[in-house]
Protein backbone atom coordinates (compact mmCIF):
# COMPACT_ATOMS: atom_id res chain seq x y z
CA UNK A 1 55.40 -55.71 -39.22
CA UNK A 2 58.80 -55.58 -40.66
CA UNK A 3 58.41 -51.75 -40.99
CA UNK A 4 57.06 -51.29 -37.59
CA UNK A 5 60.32 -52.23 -36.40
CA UNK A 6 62.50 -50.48 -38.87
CA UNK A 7 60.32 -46.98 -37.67
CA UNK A 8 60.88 -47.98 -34.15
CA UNK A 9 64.47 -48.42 -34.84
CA UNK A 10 64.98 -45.25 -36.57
CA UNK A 11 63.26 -43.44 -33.44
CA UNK A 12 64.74 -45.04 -30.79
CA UNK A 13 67.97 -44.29 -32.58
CA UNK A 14 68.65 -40.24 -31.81
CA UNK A 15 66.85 -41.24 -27.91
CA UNK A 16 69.93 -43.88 -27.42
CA UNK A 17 72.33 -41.47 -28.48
CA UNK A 18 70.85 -38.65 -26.80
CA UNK A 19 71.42 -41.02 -22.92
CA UNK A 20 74.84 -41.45 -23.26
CA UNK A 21 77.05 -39.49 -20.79
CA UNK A 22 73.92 -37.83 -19.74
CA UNK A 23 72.97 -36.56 -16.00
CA UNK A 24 69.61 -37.02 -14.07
CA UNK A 25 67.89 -33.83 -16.06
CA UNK A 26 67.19 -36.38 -18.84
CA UNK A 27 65.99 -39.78 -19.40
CA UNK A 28 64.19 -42.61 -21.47
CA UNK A 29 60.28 -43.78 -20.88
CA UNK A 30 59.19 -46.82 -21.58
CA UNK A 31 55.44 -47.58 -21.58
CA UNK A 32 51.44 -49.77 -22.95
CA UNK A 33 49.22 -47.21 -24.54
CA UNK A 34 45.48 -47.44 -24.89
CA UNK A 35 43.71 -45.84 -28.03
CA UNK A 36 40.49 -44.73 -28.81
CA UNK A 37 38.89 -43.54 -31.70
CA UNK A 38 35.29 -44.58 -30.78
CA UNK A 39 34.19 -42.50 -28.17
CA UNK A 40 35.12 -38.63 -29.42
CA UNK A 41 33.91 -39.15 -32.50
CA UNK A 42 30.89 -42.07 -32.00
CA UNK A 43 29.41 -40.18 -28.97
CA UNK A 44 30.03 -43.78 -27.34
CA UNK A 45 32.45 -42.57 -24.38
CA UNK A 46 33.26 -45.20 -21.69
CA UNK A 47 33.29 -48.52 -23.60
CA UNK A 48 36.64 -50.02 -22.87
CA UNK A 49 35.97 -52.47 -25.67
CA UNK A 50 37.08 -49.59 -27.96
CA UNK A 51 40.79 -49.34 -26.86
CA UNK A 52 42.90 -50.81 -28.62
CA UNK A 53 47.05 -51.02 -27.65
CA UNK A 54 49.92 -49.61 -28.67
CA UNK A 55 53.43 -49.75 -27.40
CA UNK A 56 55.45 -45.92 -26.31
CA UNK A 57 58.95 -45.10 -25.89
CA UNK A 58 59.61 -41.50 -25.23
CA UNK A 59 62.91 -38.92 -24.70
CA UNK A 60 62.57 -36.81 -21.35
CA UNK A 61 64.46 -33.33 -20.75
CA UNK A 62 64.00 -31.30 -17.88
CA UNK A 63 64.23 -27.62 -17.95
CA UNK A 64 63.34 -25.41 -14.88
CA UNK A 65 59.54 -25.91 -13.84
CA UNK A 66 59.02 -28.07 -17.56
CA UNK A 67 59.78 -31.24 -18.78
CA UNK A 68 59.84 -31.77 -22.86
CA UNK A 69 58.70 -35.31 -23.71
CA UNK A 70 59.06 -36.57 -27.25
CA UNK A 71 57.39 -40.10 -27.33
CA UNK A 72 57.36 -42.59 -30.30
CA UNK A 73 54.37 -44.96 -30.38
CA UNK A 74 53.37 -47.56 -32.41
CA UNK A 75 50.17 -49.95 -32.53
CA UNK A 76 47.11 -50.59 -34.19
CA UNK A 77 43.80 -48.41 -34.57
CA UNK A 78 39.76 -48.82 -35.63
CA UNK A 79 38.42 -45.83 -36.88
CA UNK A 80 34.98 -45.00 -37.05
CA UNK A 81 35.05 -44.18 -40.61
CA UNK A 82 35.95 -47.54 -41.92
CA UNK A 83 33.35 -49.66 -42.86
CA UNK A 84 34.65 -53.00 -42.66
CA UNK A 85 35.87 -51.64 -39.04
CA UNK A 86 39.92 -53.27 -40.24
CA UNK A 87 42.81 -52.66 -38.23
CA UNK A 88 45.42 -50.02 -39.27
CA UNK A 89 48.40 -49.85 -38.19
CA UNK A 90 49.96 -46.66 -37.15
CA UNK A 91 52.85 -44.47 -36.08
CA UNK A 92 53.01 -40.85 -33.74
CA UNK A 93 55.89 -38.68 -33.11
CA UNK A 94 55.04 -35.55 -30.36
CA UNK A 95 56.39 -32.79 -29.32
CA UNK A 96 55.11 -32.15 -25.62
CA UNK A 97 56.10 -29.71 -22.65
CA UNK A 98 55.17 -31.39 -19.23
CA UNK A 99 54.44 -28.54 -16.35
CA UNK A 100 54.98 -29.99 -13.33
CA UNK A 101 52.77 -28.80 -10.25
CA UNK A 102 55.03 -30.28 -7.76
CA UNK A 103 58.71 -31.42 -7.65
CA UNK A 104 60.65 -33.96 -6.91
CA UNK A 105 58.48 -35.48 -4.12
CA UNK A 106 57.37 -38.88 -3.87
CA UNK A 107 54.45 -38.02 -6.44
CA UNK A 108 54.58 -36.17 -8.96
CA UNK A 109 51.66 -34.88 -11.03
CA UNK A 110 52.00 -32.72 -13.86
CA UNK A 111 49.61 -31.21 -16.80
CA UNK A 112 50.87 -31.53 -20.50
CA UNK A 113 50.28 -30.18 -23.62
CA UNK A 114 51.96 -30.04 -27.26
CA UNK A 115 51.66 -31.16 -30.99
CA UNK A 116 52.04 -34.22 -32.86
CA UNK A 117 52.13 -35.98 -36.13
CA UNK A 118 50.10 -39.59 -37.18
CA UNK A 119 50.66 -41.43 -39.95
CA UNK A 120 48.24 -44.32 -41.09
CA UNK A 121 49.48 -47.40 -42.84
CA UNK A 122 52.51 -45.05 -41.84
CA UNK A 123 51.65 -42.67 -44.88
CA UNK A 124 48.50 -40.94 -43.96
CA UNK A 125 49.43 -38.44 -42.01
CA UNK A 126 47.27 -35.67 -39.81
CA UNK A 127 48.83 -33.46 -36.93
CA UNK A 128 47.31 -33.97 -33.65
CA UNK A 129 47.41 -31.62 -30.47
CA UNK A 130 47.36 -33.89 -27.16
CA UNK A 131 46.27 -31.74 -23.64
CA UNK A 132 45.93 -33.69 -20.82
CA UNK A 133 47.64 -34.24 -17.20
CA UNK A 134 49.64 -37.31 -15.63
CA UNK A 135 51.35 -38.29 -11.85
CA UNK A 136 54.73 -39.94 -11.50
CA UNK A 137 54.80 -42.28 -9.09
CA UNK A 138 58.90 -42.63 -7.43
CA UNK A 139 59.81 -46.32 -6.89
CA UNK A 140 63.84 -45.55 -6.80
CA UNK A 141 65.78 -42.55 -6.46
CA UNK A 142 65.84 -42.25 -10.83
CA UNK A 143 62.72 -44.25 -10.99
CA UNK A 144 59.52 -44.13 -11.38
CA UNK A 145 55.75 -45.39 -12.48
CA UNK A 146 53.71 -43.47 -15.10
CA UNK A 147 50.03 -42.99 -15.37
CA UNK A 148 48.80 -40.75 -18.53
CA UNK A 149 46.08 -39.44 -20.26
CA UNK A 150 45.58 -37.58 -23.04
CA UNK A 151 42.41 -36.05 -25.06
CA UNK A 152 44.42 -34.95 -28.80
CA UNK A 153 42.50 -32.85 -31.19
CA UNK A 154 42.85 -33.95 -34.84
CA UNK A 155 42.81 -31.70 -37.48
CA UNK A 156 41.24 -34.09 -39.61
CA UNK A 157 37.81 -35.33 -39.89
CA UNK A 158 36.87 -38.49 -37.63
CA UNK A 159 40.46 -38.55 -35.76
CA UNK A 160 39.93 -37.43 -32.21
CA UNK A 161 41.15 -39.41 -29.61
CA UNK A 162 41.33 -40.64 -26.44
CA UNK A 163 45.06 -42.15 -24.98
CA UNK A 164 46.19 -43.64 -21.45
CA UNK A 165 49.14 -44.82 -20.96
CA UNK A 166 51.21 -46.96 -18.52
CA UNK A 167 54.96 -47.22 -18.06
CA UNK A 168 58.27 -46.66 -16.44
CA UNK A 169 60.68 -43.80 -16.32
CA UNK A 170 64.18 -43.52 -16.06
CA UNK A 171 66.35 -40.80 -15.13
CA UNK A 172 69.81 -40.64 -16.22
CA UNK A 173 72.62 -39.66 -13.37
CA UNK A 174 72.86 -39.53 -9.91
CA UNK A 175 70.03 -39.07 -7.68
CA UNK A 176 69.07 -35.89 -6.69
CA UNK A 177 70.15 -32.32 -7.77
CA UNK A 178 74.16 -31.47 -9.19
CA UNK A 179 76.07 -30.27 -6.48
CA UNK A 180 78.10 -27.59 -6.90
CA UNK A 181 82.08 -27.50 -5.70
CA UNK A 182 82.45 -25.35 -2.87
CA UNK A 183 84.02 -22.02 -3.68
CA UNK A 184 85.03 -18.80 -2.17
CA UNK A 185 81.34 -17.28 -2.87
CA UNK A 186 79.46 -20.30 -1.63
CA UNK A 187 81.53 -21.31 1.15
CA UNK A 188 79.55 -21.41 4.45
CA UNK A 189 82.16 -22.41 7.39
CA UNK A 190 79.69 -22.37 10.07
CA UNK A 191 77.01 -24.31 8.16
CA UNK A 192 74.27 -21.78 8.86
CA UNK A 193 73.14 -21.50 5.30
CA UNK A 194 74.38 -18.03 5.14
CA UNK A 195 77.55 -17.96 2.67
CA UNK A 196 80.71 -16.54 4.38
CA UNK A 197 80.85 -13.50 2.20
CA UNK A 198 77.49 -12.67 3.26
CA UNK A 199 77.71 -13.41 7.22
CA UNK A 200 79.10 -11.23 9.47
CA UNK A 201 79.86 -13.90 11.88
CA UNK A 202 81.34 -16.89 9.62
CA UNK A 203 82.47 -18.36 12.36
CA UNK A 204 79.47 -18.80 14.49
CA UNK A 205 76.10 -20.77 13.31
CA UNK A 206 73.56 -17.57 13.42
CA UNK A 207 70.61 -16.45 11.75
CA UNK A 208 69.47 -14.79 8.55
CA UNK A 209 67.92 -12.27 10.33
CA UNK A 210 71.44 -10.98 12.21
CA UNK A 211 73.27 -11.33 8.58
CA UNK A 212 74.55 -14.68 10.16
CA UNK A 213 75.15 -14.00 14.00
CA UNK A 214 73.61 -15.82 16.72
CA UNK A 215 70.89 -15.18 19.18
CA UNK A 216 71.98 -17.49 21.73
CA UNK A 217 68.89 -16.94 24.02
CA UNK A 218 66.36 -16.51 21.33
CA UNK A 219 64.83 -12.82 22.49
CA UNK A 220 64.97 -11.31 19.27
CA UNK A 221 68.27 -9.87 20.54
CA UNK A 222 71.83 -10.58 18.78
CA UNK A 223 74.41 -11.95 21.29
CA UNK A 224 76.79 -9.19 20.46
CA UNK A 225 74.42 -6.45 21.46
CA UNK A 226 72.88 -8.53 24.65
CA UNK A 227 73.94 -8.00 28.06
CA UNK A 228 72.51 -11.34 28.89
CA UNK A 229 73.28 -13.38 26.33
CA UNK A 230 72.36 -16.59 27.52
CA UNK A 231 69.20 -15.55 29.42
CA UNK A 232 65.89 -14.49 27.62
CA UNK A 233 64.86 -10.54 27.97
CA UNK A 234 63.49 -7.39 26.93
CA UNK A 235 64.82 -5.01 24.24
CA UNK A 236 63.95 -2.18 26.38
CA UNK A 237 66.21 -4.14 28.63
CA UNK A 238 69.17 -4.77 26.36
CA UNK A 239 68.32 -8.34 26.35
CA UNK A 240 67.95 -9.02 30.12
CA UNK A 241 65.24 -9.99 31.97
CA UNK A 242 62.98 -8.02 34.35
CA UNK A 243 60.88 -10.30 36.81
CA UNK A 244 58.99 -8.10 38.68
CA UNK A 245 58.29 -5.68 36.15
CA UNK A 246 59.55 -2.34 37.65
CA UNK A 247 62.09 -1.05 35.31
CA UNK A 248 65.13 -2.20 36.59
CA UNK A 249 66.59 -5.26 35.32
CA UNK A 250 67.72 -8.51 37.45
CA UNK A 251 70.84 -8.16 37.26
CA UNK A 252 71.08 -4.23 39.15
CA UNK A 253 68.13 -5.46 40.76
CA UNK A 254 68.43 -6.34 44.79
CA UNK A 255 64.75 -7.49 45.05
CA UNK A 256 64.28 -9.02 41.41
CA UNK A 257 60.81 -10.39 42.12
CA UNK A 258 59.74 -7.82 44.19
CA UNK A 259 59.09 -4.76 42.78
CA UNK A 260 60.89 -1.55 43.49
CA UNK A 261 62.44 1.96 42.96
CA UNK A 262 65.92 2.83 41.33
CA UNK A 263 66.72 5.01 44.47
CA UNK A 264 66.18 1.89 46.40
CA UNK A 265 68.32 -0.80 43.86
CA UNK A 266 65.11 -2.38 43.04
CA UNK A 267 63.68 -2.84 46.37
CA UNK A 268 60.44 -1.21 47.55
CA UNK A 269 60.72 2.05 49.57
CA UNK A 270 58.81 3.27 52.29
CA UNK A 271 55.18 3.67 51.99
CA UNK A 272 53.27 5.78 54.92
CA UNK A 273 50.00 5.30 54.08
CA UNK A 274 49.88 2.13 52.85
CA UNK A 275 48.74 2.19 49.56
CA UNK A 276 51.35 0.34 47.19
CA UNK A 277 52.36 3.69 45.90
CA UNK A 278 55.99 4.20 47.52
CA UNK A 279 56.47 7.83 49.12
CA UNK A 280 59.09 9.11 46.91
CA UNK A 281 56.33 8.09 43.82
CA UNK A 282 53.22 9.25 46.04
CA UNK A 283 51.91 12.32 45.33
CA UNK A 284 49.79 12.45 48.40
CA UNK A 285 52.17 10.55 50.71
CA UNK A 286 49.66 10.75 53.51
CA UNK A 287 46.34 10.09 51.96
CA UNK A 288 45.85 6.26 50.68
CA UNK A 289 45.07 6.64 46.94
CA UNK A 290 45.27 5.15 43.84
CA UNK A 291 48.10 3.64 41.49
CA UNK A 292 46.62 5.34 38.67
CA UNK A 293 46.49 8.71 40.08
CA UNK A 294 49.47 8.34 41.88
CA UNK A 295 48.86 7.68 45.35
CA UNK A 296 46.14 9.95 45.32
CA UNK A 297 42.08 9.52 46.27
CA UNK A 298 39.90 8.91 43.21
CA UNK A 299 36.76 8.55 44.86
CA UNK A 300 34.78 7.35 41.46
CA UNK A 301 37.33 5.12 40.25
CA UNK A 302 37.81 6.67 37.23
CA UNK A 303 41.80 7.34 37.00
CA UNK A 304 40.94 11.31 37.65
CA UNK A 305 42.58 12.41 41.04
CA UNK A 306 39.35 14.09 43.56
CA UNK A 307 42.08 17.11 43.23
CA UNK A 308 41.47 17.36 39.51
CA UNK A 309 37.89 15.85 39.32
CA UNK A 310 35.15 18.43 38.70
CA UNK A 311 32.68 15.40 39.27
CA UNK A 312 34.60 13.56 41.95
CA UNK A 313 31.56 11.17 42.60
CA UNK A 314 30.34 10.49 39.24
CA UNK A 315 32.86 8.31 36.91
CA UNK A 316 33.47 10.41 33.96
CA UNK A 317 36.44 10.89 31.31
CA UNK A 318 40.16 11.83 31.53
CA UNK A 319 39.65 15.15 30.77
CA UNK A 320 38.26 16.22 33.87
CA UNK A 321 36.57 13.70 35.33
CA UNK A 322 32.77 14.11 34.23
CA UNK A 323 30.38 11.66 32.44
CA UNK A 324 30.20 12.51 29.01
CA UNK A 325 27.33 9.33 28.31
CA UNK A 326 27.27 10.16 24.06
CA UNK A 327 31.08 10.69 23.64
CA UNK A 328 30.70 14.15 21.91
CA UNK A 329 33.24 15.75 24.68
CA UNK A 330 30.44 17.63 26.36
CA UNK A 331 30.33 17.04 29.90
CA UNK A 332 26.40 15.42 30.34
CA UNK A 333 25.69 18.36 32.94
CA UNK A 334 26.77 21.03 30.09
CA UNK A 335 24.93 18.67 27.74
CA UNK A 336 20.85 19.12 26.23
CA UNK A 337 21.39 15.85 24.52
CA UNK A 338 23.44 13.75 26.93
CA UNK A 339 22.43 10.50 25.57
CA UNK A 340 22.91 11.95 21.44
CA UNK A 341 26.06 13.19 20.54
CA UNK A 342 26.48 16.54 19.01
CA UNK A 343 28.57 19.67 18.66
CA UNK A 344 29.47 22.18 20.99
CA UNK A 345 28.10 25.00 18.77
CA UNK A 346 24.22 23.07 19.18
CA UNK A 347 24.96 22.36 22.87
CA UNK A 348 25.87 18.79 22.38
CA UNK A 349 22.83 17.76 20.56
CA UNK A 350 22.57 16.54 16.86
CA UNK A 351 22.12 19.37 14.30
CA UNK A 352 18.92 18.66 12.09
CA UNK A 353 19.23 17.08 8.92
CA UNK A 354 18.90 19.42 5.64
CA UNK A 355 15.71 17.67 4.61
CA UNK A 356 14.41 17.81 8.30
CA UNK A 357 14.70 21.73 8.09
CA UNK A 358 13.15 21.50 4.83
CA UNK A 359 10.29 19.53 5.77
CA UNK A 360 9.69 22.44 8.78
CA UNK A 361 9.73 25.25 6.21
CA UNK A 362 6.83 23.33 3.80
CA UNK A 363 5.04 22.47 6.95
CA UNK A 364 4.28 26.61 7.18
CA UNK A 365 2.79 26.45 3.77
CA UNK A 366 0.70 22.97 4.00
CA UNK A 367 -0.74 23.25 7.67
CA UNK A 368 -4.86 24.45 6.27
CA UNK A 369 -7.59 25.86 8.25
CA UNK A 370 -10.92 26.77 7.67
CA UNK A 371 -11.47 29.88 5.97
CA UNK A 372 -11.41 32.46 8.67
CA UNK A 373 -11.06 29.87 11.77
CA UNK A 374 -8.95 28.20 13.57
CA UNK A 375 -10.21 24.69 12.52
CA UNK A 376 -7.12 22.05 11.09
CA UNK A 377 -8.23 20.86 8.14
CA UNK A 378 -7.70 17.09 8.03
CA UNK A 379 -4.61 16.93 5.03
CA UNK A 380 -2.91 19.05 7.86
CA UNK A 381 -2.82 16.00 10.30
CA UNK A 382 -0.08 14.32 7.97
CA UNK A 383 2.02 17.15 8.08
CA UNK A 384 1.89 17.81 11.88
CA UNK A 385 2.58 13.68 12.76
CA UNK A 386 5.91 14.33 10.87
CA UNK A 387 6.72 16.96 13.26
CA UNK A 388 5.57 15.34 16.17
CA UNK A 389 7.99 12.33 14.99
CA UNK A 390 10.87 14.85 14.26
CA UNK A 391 10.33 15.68 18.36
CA UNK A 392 10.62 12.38 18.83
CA UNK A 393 13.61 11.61 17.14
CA UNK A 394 15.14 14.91 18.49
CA UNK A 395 14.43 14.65 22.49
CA UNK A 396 16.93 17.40 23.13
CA UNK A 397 14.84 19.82 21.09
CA UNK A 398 11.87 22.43 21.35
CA UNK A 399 9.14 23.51 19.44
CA UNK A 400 8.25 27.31 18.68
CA UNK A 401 5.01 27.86 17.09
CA UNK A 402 3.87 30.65 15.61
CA UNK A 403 0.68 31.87 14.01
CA UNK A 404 0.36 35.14 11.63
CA UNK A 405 -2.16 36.48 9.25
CA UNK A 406 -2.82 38.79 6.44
CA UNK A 407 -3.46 42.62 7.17
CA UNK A 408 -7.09 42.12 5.60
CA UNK A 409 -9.80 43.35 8.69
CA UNK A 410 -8.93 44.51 12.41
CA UNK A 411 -5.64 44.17 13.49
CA UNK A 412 -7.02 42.73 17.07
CA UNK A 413 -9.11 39.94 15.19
CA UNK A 414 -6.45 38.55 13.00
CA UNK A 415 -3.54 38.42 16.18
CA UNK A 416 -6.23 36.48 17.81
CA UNK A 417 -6.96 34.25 15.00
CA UNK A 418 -3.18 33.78 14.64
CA UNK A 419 -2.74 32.54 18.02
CA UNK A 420 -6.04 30.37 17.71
CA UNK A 421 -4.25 28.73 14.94
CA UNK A 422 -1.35 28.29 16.70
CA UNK A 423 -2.72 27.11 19.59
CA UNK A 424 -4.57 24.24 17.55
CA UNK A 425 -1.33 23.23 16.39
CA UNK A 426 0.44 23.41 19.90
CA UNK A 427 -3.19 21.34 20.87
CA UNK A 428 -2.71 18.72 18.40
CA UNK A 429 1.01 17.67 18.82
CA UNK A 430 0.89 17.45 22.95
CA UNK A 431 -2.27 15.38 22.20
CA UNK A 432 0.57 13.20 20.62
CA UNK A 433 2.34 12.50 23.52
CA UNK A 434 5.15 15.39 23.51
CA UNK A 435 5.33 17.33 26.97
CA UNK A 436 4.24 21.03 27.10
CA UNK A 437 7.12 22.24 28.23
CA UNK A 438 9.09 21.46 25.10
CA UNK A 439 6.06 23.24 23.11
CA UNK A 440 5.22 26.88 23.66
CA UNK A 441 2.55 28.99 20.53
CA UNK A 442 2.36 32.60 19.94
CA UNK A 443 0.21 34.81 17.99
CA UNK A 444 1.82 37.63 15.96
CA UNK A 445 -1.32 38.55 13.50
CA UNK A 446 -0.05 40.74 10.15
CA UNK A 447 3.40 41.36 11.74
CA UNK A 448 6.76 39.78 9.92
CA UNK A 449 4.87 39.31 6.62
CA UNK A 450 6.95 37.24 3.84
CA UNK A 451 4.94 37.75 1.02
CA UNK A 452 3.08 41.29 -0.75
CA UNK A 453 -0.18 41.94 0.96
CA UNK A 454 -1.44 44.21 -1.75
CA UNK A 455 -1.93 40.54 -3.92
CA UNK A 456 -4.13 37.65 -3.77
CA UNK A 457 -0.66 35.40 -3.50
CA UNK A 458 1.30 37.46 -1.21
CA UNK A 459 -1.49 37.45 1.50
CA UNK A 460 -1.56 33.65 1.05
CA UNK A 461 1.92 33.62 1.67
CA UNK A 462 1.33 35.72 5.15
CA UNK A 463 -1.16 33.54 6.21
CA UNK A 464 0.48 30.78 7.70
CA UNK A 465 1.56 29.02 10.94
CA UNK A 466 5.64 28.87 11.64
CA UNK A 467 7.37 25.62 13.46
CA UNK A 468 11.14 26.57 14.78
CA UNK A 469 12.67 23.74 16.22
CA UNK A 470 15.16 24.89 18.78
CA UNK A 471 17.83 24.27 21.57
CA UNK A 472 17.13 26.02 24.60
């Protein structure tokens, strides 16, 4: 025992020297510590039964954000290693930096982490690295309570542990931070937090945002550039208020709730027919209109004067006054698609998709007949449902069909067989529902071939049935 207290001694020697003359940055902890060695290294974690005390007095520093903590402790230990389970004493010396998540509020936590050394029947020694986190709580302006733990990683076998600890700590100094003396660069005269050579009204409490001049009435506008200093306005105003809204602040303004015209200081001026839209503003001083259009009629409401409205009873844009339902800037009387937007060069509908004109062009080459008729055969039916949906889709669209042949037989036959063909097609999609006027056929026989007629392939190529989808 006599040794503990010679160690303790020769540690708590540099600490008492280190607190004299010191200030409140630094200080002296005094606290019970709890060890265990059973539960990291037993698997047995929760049984109080394993702590066993030791006694900490520690060296506090603060820098900036940190504090460095060097504690002393001494106490006794069990280790799971030894058999007969007998008590050793031991000593620890760290070396931790204390981060502290808030400061200097009423409490305090903080996360820690460092490096220490142990030594065992104080010559065994093992370094140690202790993480954990602790909360001061402040009982006196230099005071306070401390709650710790700590999980330390041994690098030696069987030596992990487990520390809490409970104590007091004491800072050194006055409360609160070191004042500085007031000098030429940190003088503030007016007390507005804004040093004097930095505020260009030292005399005069102000704000940051005015490099230290006032804003008396609090309108965003400084004092020395308000008219109205003491009375909240508008910038567009130069800081003085405008009531009634019409442009002309209170001050030049005879009727300031009321409002008026320049020419008439304020006041409202005459109005002959009686539509809130003074004369000398009224563009048709005789006719009751509209503020929006200026004392004019707008019979649709829709802020376009009947003068410049070319669809002065239908509600339409600002452009000229006529619907435009989709948006696309097509008027919906100029418009094939009024209710689809699309450009001007398609008449305001949507242009088809690439793989929509795509589909139209395969569609020649997979509509089948019967040989020599005009008889769909059935894989045809998929192909025309996908045009009957693209009609469908496309409302604003028609449909051009068109049959042609080979040049094999009579020239009469095969136009008529074309336009049988065609017609089946034409048959088939208004049996779907589209209207026959959107769907017209036409037979064309050999004419317009695409492909060689003097071989097998080219005549299959000419034999075929065209689908142009079109706006009209």
């Amino acid at each position: 025992m006599r040794r503990l207290y010679y160690v303790l001694y020769i540690g708590l020697l540099p600490l008492i020297s280190m607190a004299q003359s010191v200030d409140q940055q630094q200080g002296l902890s005094f606290k019970r510590s709890f060890i265990d060695y059973k539960s990291p290294n037993a698997g047995d974690f929760g049984n109080f039964r394993s702590y066993n005390a030791g006694f900490e007095v520690g060296y506090q520093r603060v820098v900036g954000p940190v504090e460095v903590y060097v504690p002393l402790r001494l106490g006794v230990i069990r280790l799971v290693d030894e058999i007969d389970r007998a008590r050793r004493t031991f000593g620890e010396l760290d070396a931790q930096v204390h981060y502290r998540l808030v400061k200097d509020k009423p409490v305090n936590p903080y996360v820690l982490g460092g490096v220490g050394a142990v030594a065992e029947q104080l010559k065994e020694v093992n370094l140690q690295i202790p993480i954990g986190a602790g909360v001061d709580f402040r009982i006196a302006p230099t005071s306070y309570i401390n709650l710790q733990a700590e999980f330390r990683v041994s690098l030696a076998d069987q030596r992990n542990n487990i520390q809490l600890s409970l104590g007091w700590k004491h800072y050194f100094g006055e409360a609160g931070p070191k004042k500085e003396p007031k000098s030429a660069k940190n003088l503030d005269s007016d007390g507005d937090g804004i040093p004097d050579d930095l505020d260009l009204c030292p005399q005069e409490a102000g704000l940051k945002a005015f490099a230290g001049c006032p804003d008396t009435d609090g309108d965003g506008i400084e004092d020395s550039r308000d008219e109205c200093p003491s009375i909240a306005g508008l910038k567009i105003m130069n800081g003085c208020p405008d009531s009634d809204g019409d442009g002309i602040s209170d001050k030049d303004d005879e009727c300031p709730n009321l409002a008026g015209i320049a020419a008439n200081n304020g006041c409202p001026g005459k109005d002959r027919d009686n539509d809130g839209v003074v004369d000398e503003a009224d563009e048709c001083p005789d006719v009751p209109g509209s503020v929006m259009t200026k004392g004019c009629p707008d019979s649709d409401g829709d802020g376009v004067a009947d003068s410049k409205d070319a669809c002065p009873d239908k509600a339409g844009t600002s452009a000229n006054g006529c619907p435009d339902s989709d948006g696309d800037g097509i008027d919906d009387s100029a418009d094939r698609c009024p209710d689809q937007a699309g450009p001007a060069s398609n008449k305001g509908c949507p242009e088809l998709k690439v793989e929509e004109k795509e589909y139209l062009r395969v569609a020649m080459r997979d509509v089948k007949f019967q040989h020599n008729k005009a008889t769909l055969l059935p894989e045809s039916f998929r192909i025309l449902d996908q045009i009957v949906n693209l009609m469908q889709t496309y409302p604003g669209y028609n449909l051009k069909i068109r049959g042609y042949t080979d040049n094999t037989g009579s020239m009469s036959i095969n136009r008529i067989l074309s336009e049988r063909r065609a017609k089946a097609c034409y048959d088939y999609i208004i049996s779907k529902g589209v209207g026959t006027k959107r769907v017209s056929f036409q037979g064309f026989g050999p004419a317009n071939p695409i492909g060689d007629n003097n071989t097998q392939e080219g005549r299959a190529l000419n034999r075929r049935v065209e689908f142009e989808m079109i706006v009209e």
